[in-house]
Protein backbone atom coordinates (compact mmCIF):
# COMPACT_ATOMS: atom_id res chain seq x y z
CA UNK A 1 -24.49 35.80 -47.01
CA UNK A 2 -24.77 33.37 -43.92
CA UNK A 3 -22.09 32.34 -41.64
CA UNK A 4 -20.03 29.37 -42.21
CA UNK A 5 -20.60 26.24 -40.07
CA UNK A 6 -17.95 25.34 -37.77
CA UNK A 7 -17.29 21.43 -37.43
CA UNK A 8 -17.57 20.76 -33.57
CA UNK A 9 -15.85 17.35 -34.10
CA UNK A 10 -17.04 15.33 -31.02
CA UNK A 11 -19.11 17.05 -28.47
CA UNK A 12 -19.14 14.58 -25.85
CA UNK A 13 -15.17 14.54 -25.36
CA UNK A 14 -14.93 18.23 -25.93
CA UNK A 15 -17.04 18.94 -23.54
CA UNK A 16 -14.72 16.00 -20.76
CA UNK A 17 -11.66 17.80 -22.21
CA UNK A 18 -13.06 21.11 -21.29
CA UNK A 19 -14.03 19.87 -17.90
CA UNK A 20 -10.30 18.18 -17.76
CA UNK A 21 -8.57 21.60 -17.95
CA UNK A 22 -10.51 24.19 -19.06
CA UNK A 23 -10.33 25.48 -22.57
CA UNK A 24 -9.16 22.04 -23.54
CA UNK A 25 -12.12 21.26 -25.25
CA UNK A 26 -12.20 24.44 -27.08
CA UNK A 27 -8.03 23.40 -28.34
CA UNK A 28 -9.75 19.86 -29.73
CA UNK A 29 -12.41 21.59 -32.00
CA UNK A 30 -9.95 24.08 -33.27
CA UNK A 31 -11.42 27.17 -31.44
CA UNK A 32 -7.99 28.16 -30.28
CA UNK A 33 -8.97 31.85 -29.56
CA UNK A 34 -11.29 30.68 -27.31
CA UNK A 35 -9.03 27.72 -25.52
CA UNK A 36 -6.62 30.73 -24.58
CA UNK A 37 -9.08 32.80 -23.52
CA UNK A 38 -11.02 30.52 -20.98
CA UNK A 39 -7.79 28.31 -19.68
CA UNK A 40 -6.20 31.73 -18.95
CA UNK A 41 -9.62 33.62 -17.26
CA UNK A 42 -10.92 30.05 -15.29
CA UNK A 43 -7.18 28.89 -14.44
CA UNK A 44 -6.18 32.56 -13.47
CA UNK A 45 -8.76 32.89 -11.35
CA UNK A 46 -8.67 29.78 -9.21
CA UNK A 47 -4.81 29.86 -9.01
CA UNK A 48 -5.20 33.40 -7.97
CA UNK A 49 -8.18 32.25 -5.37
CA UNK A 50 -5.76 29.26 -4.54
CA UNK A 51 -2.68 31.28 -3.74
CA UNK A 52 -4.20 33.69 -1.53
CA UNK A 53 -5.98 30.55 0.83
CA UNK A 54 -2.66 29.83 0.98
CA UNK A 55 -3.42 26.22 -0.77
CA UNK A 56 -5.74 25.25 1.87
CA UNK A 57 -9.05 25.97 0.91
CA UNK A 58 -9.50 23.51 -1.94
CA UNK A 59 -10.59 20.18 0.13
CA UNK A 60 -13.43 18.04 0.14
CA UNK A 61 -14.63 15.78 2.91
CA UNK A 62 -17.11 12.58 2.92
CA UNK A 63 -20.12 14.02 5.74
CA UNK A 64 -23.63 13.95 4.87
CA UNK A 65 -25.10 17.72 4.71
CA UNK A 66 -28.42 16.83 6.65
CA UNK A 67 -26.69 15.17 9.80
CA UNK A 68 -23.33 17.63 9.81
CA UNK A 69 -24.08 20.90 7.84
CA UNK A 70 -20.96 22.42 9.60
CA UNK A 71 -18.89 20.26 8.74
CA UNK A 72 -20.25 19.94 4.84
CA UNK A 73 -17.92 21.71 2.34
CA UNK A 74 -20.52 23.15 -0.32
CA UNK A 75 -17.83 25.33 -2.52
CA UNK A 76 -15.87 22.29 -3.35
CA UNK A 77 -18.93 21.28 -5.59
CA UNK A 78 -18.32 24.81 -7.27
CA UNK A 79 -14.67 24.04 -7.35
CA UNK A 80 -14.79 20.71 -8.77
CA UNK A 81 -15.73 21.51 -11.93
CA UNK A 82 -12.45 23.15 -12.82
CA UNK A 83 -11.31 19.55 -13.54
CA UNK A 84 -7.67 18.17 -12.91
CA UNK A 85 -7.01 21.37 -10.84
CA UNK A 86 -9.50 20.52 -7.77
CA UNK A 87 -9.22 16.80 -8.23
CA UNK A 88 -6.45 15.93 -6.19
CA UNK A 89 -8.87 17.53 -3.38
CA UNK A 90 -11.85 14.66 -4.08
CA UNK A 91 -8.72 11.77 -3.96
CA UNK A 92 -7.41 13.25 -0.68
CA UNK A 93 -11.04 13.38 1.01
CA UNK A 94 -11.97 9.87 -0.34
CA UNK A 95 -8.77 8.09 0.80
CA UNK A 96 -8.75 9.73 4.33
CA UNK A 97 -12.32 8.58 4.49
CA UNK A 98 -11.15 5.04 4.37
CA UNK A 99 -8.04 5.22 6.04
CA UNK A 100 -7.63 8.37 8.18
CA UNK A 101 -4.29 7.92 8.84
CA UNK A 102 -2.84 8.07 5.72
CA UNK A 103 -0.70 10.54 4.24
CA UNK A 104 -1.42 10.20 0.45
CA UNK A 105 0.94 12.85 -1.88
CA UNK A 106 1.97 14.40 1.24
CA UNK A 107 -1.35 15.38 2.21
CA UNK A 108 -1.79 17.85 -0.79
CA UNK A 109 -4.67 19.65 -0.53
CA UNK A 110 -6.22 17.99 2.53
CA UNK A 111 -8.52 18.72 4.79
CA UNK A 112 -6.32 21.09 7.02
CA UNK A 113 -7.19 20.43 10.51
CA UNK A 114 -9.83 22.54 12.55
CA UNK A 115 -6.33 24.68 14.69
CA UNK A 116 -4.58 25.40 11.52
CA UNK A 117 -8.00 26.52 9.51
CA UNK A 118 -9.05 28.95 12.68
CA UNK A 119 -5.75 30.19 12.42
CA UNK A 120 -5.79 31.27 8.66
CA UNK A 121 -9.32 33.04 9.48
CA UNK A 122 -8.06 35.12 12.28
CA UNK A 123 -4.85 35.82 10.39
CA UNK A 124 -6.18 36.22 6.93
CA UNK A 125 -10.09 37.15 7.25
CA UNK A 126 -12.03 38.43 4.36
CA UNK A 127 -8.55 37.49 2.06
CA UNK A 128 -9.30 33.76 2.93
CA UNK A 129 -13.42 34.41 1.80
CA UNK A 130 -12.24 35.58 -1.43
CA UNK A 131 -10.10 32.93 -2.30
CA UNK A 132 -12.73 30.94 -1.32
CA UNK A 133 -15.00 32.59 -3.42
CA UNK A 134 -12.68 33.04 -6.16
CA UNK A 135 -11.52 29.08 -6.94
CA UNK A 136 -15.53 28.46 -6.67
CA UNK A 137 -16.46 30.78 -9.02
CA UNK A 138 -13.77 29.82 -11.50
CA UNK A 139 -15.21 25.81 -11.15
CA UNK A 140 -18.80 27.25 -12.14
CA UNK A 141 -17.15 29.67 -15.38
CA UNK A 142 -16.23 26.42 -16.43
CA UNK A 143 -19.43 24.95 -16.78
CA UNK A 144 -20.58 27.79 -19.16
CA UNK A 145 -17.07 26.67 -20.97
CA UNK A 146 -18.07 23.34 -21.11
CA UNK A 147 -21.59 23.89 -22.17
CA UNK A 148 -19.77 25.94 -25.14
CA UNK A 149 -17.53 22.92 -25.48
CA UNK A 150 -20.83 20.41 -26.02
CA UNK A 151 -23.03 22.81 -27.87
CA UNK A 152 -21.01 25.05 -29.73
CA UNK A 153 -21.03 28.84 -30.50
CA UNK A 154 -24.56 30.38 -30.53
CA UNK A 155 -25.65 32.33 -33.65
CA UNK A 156 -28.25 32.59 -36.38
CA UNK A 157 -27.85 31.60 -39.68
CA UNK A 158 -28.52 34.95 -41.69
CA UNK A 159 -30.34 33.04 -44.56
CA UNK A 160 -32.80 31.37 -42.20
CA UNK A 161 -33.15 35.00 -40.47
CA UNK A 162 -33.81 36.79 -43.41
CA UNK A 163 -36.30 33.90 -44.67
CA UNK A 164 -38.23 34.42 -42.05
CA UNK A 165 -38.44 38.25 -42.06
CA UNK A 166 -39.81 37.79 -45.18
CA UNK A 167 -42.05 35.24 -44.48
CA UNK A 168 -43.39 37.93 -41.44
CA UNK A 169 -43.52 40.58 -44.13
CA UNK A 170 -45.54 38.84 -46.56
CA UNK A 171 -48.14 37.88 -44.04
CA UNK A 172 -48.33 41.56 -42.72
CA UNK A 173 -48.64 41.97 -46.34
CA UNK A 174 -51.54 39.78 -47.11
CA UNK A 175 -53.11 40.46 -43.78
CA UNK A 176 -53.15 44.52 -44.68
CA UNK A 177 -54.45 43.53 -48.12
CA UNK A 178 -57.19 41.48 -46.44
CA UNK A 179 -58.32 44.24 -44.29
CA UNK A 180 -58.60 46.81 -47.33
CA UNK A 181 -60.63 44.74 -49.35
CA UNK A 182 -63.27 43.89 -46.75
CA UNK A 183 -63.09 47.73 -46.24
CA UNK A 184 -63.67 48.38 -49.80
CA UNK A 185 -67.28 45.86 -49.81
């Protein structure tokens, strides 16, 4: 008996939708089990990681990492890849590049500035880390999910497994046969 073969429709756009908003790409190829299950894990956990840095830990800014490490923000590239959620973070940081003064959708998720970000570490501490930690990790679950979304479910077909353990048998078979009849000589 082997397993049936699920259609995957088209890989390329599952695998944008699933980078959109996670499980979305899962929803399109009719794997709705798994849609629920990785929209509510990946979106739980960076809402849960965004709520407790108080919304202001999700922002990316526009500095090269070799001439201003300290001021390079290395988890947004972990948090970007929970699609439409962390977006608004990339617009913010690439408009206030070009014009600093502006005050696109109410500065939503914004750099905060440098008094108001020393403020949250003193007053939150390790509960700021974790969210930090937690909306980054949730952008790199969703790469697995997307890789899922463009490849598919992983499994063996049981006809090609059991082909080839017979295949293996027979030549243990005609390799033990061998070895008795130069024996016999």
């Amino acid at each position: 008996m082997s397993q049936q073969r699920i259609s995957l429709r088209d890989p390329v756009k599952a695998a944008f939708l699933a980078w959109l908003v996670p499980g979305l790409g899962h929803y399109y190829q009719g794997r709705k089990g798994k849609a629920l299950l990785y929209a509510i894990c990946i979106l739980g956990l960076y809402l849960v990681g965004f709520a407790l840095g108080e919304g202001k830990i999700v922002y990316w800014r526009w500095v090269n990492p070799l001439n201003n490490p300290e001021k390079f923000a290395p988890h947004y590239i972990g948090q970007f890849f929970v699609g439409l959620a962390a977006l608004p973070a990339l617009i913010q940081g690439t408009i206030r590049h070009f014009s600093p003064d502006s005050n696109f959708l109410w500065g939503f998720m914004a750099e905060p500035p440098q008094n108001v970000l020393n403020g949250m570490i003193l007053r939150l501490n390790k509960i700021l880390e974790i969210g930090v930690i937690y909306t980054t990790v949730a952008g790199l679950l969703n790469i697995l999910a997307i890789y899922d979304a463009y490849e598919g479910p992983a499994y063996i077909d049981l006809d090609e497994a059991e082909a080839e353990a017979e295949s293996e048998a027979e030549a243990a078979r005609a390799a033990s046969n061998g070895a008795k009849v130069e024996g016999a000589v």
